[in-house]
Protein backbone atom coordinates (compact mmCIF):
# COMPACT_ATOMS: atom_id res chain seq x y z
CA UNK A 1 -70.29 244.63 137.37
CA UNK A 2 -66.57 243.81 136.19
CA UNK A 3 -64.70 244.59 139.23
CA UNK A 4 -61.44 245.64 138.02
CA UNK A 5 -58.42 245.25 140.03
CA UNK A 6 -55.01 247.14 140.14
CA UNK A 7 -51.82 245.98 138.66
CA UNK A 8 -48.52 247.12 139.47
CA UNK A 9 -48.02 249.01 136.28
CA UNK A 10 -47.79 252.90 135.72
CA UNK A 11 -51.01 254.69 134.58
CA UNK A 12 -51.77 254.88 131.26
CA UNK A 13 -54.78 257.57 130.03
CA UNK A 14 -55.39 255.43 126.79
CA UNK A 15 -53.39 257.22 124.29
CA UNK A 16 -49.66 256.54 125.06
CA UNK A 17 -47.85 253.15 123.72
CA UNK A 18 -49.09 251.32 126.85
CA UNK A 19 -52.83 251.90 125.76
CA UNK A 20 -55.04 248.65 125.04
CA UNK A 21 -52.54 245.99 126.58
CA UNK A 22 -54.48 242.86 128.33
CA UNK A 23 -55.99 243.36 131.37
CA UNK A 24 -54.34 243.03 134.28
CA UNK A 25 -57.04 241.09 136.68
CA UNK A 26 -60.57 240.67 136.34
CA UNK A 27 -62.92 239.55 138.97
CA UNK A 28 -66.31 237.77 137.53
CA UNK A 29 -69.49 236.99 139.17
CA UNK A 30 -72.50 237.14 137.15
CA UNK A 31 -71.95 239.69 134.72
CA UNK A 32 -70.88 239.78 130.77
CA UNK A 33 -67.60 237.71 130.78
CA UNK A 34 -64.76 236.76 128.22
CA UNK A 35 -65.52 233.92 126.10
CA UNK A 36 -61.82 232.27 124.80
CA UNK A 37 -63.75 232.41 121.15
CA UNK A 38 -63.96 235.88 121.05
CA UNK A 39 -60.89 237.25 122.96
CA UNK A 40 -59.02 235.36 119.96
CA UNK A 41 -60.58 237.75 117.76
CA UNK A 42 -60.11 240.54 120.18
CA UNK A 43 -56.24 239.36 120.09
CA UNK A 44 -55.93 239.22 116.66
CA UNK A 45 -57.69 242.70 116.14
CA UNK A 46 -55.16 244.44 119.20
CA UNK A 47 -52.03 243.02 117.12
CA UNK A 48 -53.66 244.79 113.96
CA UNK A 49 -54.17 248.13 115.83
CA UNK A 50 -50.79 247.80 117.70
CA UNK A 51 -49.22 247.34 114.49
CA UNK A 52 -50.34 250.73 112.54
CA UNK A 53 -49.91 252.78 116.03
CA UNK A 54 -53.09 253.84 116.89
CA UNK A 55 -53.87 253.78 120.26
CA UNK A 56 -57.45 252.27 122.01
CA UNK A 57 -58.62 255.83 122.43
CA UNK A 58 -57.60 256.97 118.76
CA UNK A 59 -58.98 253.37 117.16
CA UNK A 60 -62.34 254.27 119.24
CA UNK A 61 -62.66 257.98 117.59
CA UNK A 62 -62.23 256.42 114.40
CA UNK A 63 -64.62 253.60 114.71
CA UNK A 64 -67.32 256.20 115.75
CA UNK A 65 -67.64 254.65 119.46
CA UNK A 66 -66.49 254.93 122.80
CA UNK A 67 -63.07 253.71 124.02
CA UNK A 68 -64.58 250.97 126.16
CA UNK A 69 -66.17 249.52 122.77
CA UNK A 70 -63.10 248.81 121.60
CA UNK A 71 -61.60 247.48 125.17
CA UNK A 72 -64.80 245.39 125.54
CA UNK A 73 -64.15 243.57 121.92
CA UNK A 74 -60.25 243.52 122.45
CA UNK A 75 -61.07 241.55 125.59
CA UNK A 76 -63.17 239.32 124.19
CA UNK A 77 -66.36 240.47 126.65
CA UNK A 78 -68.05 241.62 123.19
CA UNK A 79 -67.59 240.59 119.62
CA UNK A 80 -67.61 242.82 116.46
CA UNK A 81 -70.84 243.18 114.37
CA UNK A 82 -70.30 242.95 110.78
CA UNK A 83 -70.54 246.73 109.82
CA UNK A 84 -68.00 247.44 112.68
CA UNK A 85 -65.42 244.30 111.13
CA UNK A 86 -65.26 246.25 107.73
CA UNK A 87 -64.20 249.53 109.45
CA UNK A 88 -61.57 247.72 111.20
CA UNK A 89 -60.12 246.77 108.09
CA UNK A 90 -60.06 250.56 106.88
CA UNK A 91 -58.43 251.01 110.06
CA UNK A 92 -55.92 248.56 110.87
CA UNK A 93 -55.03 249.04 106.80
CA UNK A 94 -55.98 245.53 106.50
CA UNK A 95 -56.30 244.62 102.70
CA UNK A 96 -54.81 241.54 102.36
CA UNK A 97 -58.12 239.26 101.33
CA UNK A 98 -56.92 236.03 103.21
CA UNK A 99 -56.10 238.28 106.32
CA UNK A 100 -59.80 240.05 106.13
CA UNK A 101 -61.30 236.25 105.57
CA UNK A 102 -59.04 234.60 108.87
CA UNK A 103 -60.54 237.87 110.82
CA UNK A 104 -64.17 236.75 109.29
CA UNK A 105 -64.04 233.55 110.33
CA UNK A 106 -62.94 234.48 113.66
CA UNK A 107 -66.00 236.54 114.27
CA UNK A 108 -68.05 234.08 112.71
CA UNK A 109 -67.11 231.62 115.54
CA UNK A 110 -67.11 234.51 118.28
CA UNK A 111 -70.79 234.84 117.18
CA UNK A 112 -71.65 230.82 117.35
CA UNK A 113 -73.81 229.87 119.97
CA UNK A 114 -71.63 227.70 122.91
CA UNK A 115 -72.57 224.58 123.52
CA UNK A 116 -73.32 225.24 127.22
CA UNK A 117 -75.66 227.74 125.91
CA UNK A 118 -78.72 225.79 127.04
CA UNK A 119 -77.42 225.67 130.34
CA UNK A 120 -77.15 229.55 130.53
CA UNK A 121 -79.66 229.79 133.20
CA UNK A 122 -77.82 227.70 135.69
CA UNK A 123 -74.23 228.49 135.27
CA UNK A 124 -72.68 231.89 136.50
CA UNK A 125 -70.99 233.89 133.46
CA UNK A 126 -67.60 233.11 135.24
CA UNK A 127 -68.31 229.31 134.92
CA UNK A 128 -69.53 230.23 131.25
CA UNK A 129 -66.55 231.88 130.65
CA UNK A 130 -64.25 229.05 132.34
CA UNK A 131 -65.36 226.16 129.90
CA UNK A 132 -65.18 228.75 126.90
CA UNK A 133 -61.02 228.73 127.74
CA UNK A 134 -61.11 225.25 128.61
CA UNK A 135 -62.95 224.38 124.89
CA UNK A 136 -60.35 226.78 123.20
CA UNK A 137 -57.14 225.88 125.37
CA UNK A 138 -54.73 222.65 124.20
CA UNK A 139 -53.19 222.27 127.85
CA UNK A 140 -54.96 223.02 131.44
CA UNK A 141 -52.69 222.87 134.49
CA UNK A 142 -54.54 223.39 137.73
CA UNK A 143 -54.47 223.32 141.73
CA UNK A 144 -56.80 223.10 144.13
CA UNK A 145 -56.19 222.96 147.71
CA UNK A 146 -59.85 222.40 148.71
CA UNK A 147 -61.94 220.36 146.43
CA UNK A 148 -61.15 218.45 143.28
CA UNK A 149 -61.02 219.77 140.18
CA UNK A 150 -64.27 219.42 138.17
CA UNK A 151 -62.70 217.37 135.40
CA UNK A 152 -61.27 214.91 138.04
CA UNK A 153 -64.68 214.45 139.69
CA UNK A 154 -67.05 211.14 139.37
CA UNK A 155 -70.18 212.00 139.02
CA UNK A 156 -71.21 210.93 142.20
CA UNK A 157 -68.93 213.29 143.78
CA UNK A 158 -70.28 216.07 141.70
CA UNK A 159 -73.86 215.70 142.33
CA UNK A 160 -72.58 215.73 146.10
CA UNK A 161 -70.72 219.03 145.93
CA UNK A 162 -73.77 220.61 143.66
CA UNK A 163 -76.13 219.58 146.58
CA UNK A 164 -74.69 222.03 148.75
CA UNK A 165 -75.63 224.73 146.62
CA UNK A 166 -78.87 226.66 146.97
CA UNK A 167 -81.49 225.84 144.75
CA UNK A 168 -83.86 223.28 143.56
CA UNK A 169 -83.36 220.13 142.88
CA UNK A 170 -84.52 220.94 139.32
CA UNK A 171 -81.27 223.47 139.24
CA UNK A 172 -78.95 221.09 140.38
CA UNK A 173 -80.04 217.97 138.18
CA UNK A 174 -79.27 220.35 134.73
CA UNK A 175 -75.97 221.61 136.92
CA UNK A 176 -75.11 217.93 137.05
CA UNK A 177 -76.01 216.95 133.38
CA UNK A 178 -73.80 219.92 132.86
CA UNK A 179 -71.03 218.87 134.43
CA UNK A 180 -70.90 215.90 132.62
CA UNK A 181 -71.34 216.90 129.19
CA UNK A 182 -68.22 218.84 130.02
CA UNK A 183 -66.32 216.41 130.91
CA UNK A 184 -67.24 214.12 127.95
CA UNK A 185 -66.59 216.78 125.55
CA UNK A 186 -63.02 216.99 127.09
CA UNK A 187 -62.84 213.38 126.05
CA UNK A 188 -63.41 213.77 123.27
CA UNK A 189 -61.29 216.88 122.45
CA UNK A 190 -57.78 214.63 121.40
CA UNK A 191 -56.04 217.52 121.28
CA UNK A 192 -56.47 218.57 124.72
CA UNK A 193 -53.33 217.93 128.04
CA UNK A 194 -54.90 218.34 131.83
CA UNK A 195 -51.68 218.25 134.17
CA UNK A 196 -53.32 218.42 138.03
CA UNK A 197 -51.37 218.22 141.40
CA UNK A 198 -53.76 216.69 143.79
CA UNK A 199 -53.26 218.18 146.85
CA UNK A 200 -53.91 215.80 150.04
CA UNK A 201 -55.72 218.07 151.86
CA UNK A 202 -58.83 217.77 148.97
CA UNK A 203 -58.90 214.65 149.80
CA UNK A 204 -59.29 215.14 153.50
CA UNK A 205 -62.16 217.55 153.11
CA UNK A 206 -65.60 214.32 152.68
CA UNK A 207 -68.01 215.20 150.41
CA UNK A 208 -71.37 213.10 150.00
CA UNK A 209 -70.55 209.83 152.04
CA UNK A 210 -67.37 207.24 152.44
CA UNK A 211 -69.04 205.53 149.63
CA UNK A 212 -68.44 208.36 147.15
CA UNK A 213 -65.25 209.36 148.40
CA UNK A 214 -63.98 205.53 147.76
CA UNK A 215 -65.20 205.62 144.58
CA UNK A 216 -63.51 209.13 143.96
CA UNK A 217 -60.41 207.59 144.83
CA UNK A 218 -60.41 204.68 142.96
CA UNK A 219 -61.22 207.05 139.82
CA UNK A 220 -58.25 209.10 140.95
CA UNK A 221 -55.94 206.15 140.61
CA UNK A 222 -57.73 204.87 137.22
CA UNK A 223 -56.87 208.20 135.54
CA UNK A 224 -53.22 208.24 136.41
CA UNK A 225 -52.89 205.89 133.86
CA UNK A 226 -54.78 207.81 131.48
CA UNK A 227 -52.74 208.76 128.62
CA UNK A 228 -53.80 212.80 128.19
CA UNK A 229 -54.27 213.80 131.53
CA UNK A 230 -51.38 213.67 134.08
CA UNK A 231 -51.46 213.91 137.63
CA UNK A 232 -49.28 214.36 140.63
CA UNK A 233 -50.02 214.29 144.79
CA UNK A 234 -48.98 217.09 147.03
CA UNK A 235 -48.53 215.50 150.62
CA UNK A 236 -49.98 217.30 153.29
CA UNK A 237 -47.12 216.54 155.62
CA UNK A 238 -43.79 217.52 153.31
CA UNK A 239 -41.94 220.43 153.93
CA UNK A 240 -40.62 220.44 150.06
CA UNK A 241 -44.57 221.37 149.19
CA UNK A 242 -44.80 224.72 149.05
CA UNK A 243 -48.81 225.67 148.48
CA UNK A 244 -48.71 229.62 148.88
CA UNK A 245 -49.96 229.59 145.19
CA UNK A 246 -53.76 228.67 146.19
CA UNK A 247 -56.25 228.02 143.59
CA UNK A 248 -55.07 228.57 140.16
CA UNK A 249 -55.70 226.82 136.72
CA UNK A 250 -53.51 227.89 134.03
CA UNK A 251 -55.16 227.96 130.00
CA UNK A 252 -52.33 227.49 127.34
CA UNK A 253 -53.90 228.34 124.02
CA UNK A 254 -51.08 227.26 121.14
CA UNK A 255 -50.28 230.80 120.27
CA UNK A 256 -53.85 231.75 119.76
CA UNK A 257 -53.93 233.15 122.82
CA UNK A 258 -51.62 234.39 126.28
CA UNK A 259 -51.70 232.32 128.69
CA UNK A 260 -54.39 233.21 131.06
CA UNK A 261 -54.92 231.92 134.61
CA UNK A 262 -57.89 231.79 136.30
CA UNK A 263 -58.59 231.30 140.67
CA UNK A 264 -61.93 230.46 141.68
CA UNK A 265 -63.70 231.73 144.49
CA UNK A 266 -66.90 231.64 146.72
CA UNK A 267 -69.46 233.09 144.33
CA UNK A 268 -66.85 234.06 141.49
CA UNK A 269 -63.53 233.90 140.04
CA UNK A 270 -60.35 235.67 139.06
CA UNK A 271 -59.23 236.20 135.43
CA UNK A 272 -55.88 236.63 135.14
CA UNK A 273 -54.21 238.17 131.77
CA UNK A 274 -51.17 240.44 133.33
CA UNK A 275 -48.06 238.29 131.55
CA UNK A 276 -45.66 239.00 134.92
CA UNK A 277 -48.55 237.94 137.37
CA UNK A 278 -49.55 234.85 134.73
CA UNK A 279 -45.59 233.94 134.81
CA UNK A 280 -45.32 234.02 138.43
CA UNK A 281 -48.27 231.63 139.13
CA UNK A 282 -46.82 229.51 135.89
CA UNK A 283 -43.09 229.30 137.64
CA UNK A 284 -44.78 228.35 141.15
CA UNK A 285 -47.34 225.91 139.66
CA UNK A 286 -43.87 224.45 138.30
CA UNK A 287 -41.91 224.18 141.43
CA UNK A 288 -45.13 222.66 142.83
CA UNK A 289 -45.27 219.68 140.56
CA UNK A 290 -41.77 219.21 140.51
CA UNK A 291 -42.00 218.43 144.42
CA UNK A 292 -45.22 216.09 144.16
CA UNK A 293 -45.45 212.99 143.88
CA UNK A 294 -45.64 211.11 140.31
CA UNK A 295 -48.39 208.91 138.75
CA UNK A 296 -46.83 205.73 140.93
CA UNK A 297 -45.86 207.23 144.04
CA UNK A 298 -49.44 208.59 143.58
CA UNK A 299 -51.24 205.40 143.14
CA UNK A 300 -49.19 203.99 146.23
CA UNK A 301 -50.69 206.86 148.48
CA UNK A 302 -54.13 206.62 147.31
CA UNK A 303 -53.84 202.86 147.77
CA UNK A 304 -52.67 202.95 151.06
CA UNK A 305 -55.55 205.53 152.01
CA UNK A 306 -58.35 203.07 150.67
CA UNK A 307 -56.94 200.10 152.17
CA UNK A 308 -56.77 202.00 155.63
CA UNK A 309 -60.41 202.29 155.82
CA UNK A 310 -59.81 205.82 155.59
CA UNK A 311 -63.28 206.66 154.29
């Protein structure tokens, strides 16, 4: 199940003013997760019920359902069926057509099939729910101490890494074809900032052979000259690099969404929402870039580690 995970915040019972705020932290394995789609329309519909008072517990009575209905669709786990749509809009006093149609066409995408739907039976939910905020999300800003992040991999390096999983090789040739249509549909998506801070020590850790890591390094210096994803190098050996903030890849959404931050794990992954914990992770991701190295001091380093003979 959802494991959910305290927040320093006072208790709320559902009814007072605090009732149906985001989550605090969720940690996903393999169960029903968010998908960005439909916590837009769960968004959109909390702002409706915020704005005539009603509480989560108060909206549930009305729509005839239990209060976690209603937290389930505000947090985008679920999505409205039609029948339950029209009783929001008794609800929420919603009568404005154009408002009712925006709301429509929310849950018509919240209903669309995903593109990584096909690939259902590999992925975990939490990775299911990962691309869903990376499809919906204009800027991603991540760390990872220990491996590269999968949009910086080659594909060489990512069949490596999906090797080490269990299963067949079956499972990890459709995890691989995954992985790439996922990074080709960021590609394409000309909307869409990445801002990574390589850390040193990712690079330290060998994955597949000394071939593959040379090739993953010359990729790494080919993209910092590409023009929508940005990168910077967090020396190993600097005492200005502060990494306390671990793994942590912050989703900005335009305004359609909070910012959400999300830490992966062994076999599952932390979904952040709280706005103090998101800022805190946002202000040390920050610092963190600010004290690693740019595109050119970048190149230099990864230079100097291929012509080394490192790998």
């Amino acid at each position: 199940m959802v494991k959910q995970l305290p927040v320093a915040e006072e208790p709320d019972d559902g009814s007072g003013p605090r009732a149906g705020r985001r989550q605090g932290v969720r940690y996903l394995q393999n169960e029903a997760a968010p998908r960005a789609a439909r916590m837009v329309l769960g968004n959109a519909l909390r702002l409706c019920r915020e704005a005539v008072g009603l509480s989560s517990g108060e909206a549930a009575t009305l729509l005839g359902g239990s209060p976690s209905k209603v937290s389930r669709i505000e947090s985008g786990t679920t999505s409205p069926k039609e029948r339950d749509l029209l009783k929001f809009f008794a609800m929420y006093q919603i009568a404005n057509l154009e408002e009712q149609e925006n709301l429509r066409e929310l849950a018509a995408a919240a209903h669309r099939p995903a593109w990584w739907q096909p690939y259902a039976g590999v992925t975990p939910k939490y990775v299911q729910a990962v691309v869903s905020f990376e499809d919906m999300a204009n800027r991603i800003r991540s760390f990872e101490p220990l491996y590269l992040h999968g949009l910086l991999q080659t594909p060489e390096y990512a069949r490596a890494m999906i090797a080490r999983a269990p299963g067949s090789p079956s499972r990890h040739e459709e995890l691989a074809r995954f992985r790439t249509e996922r990074y080709e549909r960021f590609l394409a998506a000309s909307d869409k900032q990445l801002l990574c801070i390589v850390h040193e020590g990712s690079l330290t850790h060998p994955v597949g052979s000394a071939a593959v890591m040379h090739s993953q390094l010359e990729h790494l210096i080919n993209l910092t000259f590409h023009p929508r994803i940005q990168l910077r190098f967090s020396p190993q050996y600097d005492y200005r690099v502060h990494v306390e903030l671990g793994s942590a890849t912050i989703f900005d959404f335009a305004g359609r969404l909070p910012t959400i931050s999300f830490a992966e794990g062994y076999d599952g992954g932390l979904v952040i929402e709280d706005e103090q914990m998101v800022d805190r992770r946002v202000k040390a991701f920050d610092a963190l870039a600010a004290n690693s190295l740019e595109p050119h001091a970048m190149r230099r380093r990864l230079k100097a580690m291929l012509t080394t003979n490192r790998y």
